[in-house]
N, C-alpha and C. Protein backbone atom coordinates (compact mmCIF):
# COMPACT_ATOMS: atom_id res chain seq x y z
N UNK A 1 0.84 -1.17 0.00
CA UNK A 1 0.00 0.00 0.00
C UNK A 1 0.89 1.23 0.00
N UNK A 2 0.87 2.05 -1.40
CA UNK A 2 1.26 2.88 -1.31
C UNK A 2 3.03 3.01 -0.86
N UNK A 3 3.52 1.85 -0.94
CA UNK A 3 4.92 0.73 -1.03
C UNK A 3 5.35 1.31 -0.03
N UNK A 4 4.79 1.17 1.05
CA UNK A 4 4.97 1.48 2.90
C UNK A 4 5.07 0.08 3.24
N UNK A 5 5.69 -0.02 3.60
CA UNK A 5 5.36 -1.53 4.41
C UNK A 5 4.74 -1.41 5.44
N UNK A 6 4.12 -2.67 5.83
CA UNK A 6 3.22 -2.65 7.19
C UNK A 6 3.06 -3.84 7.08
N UNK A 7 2.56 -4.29 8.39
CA UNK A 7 2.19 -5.62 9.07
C UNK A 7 1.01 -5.52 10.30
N UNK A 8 0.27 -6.55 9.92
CA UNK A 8 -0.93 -6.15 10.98
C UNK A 8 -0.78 -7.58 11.96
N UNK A 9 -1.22 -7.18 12.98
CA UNK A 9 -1.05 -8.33 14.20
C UNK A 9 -2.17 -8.41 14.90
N UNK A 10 -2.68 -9.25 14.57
CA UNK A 10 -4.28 -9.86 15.57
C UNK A 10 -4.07 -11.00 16.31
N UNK A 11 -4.32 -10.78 17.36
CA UNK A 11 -4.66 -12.09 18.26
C UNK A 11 -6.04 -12.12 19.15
N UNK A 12 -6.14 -13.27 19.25
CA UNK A 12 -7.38 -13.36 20.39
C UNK A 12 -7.19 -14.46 20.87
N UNK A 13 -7.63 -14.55 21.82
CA UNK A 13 -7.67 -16.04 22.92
C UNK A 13 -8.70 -16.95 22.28
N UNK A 14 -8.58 -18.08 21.94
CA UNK A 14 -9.63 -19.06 21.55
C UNK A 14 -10.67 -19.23 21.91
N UNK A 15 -11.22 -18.88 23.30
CA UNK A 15 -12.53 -18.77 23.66
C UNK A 15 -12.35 -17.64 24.64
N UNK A 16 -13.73 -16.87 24.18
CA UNK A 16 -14.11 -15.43 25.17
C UNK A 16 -15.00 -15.94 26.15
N UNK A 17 -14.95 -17.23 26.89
CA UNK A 17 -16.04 -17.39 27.80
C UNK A 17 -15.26 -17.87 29.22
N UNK A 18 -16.03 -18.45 29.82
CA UNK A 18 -15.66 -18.78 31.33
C UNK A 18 -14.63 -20.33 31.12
N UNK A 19 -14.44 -20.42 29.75
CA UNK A 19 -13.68 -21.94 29.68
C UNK A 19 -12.21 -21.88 29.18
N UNK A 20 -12.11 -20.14 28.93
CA UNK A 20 -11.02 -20.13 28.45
C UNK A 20 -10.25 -20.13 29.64
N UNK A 21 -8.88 -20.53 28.82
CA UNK A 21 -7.62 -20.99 30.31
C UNK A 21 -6.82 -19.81 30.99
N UNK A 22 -6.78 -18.77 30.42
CA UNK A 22 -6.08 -17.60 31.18
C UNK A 22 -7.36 -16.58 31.02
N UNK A 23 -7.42 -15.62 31.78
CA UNK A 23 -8.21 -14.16 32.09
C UNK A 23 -8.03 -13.44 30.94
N UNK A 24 -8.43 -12.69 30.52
CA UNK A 24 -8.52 -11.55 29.06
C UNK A 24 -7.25 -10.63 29.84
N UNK A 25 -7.24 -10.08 30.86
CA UNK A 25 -6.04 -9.31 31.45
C UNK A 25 -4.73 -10.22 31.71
N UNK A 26 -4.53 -11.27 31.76
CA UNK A 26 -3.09 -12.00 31.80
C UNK A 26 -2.61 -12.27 30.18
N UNK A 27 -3.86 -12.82 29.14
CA UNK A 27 -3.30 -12.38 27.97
C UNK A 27 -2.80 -11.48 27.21
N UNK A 28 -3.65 -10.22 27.81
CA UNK A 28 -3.34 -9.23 27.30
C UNK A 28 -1.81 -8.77 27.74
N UNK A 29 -1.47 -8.67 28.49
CA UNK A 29 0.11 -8.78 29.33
C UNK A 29 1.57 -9.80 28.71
N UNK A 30 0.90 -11.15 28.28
CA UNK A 30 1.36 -12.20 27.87
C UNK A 30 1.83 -11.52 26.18
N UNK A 31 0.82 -11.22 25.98
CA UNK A 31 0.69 -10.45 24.58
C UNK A 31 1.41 -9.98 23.72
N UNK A 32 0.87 -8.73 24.77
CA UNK A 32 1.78 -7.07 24.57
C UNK A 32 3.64 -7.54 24.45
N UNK A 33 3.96 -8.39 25.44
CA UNK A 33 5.66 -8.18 25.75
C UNK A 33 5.71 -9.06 24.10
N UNK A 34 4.91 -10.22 23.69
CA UNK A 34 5.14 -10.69 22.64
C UNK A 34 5.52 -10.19 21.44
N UNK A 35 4.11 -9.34 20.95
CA UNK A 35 4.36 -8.08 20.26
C UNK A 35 4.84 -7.50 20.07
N UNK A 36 5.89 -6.83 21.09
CA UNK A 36 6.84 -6.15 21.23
C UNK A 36 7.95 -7.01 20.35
N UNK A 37 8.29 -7.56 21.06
CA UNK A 37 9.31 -8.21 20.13
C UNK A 37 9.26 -9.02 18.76
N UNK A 38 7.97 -9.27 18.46
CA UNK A 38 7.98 -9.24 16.93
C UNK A 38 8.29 -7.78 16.29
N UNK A 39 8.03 -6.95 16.78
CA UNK A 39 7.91 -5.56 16.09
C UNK A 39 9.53 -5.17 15.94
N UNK A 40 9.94 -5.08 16.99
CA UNK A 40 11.07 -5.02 17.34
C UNK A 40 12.44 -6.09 15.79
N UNK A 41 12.21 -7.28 16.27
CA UNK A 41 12.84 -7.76 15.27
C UNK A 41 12.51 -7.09 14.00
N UNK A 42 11.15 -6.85 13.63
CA UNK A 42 10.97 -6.52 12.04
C UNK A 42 11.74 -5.50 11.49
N UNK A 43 11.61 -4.38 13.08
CA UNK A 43 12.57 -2.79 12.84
C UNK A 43 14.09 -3.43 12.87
N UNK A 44 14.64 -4.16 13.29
CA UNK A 44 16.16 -4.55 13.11
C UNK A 44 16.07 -4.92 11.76
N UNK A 45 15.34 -5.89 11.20
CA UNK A 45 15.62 -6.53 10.45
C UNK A 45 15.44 -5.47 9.13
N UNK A 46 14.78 -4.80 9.16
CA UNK A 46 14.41 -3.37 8.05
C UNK A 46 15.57 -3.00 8.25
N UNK A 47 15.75 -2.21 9.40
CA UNK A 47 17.55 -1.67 9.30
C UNK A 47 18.40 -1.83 8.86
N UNK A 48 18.38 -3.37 9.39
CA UNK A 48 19.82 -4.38 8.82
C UNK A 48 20.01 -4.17 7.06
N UNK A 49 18.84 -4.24 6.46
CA UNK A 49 18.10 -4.00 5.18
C UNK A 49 18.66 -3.01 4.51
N UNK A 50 18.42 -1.70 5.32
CA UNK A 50 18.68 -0.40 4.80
C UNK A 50 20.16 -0.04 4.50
N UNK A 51 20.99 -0.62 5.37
CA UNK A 51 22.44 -0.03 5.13
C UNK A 51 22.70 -0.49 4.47
C-alpha cells in the first residue's frame, strides 16, 4: 500500500467465555511483551536492510 510496508497483528484467545484458560487481562500482558518483540525484530531486520 502505497509501497509502505506494514504488518498487521491480531490475536485473540480461543474462547471469550468462562472456559477459556487464562483471564482476558493476563493475555493481554502475555501479549503485549510478545508483540513487542515481533515488532522489534521486524525494525532490526528493516535496518539491517537499509544499510
Amino acid at each position: 500500500m502505497n509501497q509502505l510496508p506494514h504488518v498487521i497483528i491480531r490475536s485473540m484467545s480461543d474462547k471469550a467465555n468462562g472456559e477459556a484458560p487464562d483471564s482476558f487481562e493476563a493475555f493481554t500482558q502475555v501479549f503485549s511483551i510478545t508483540s513487542v518483540a515481533i515488532v522489534a525484530a521486524m525494525l532490526k531486520d528493516w535496518a539491517d536492510d537499509s544499510v
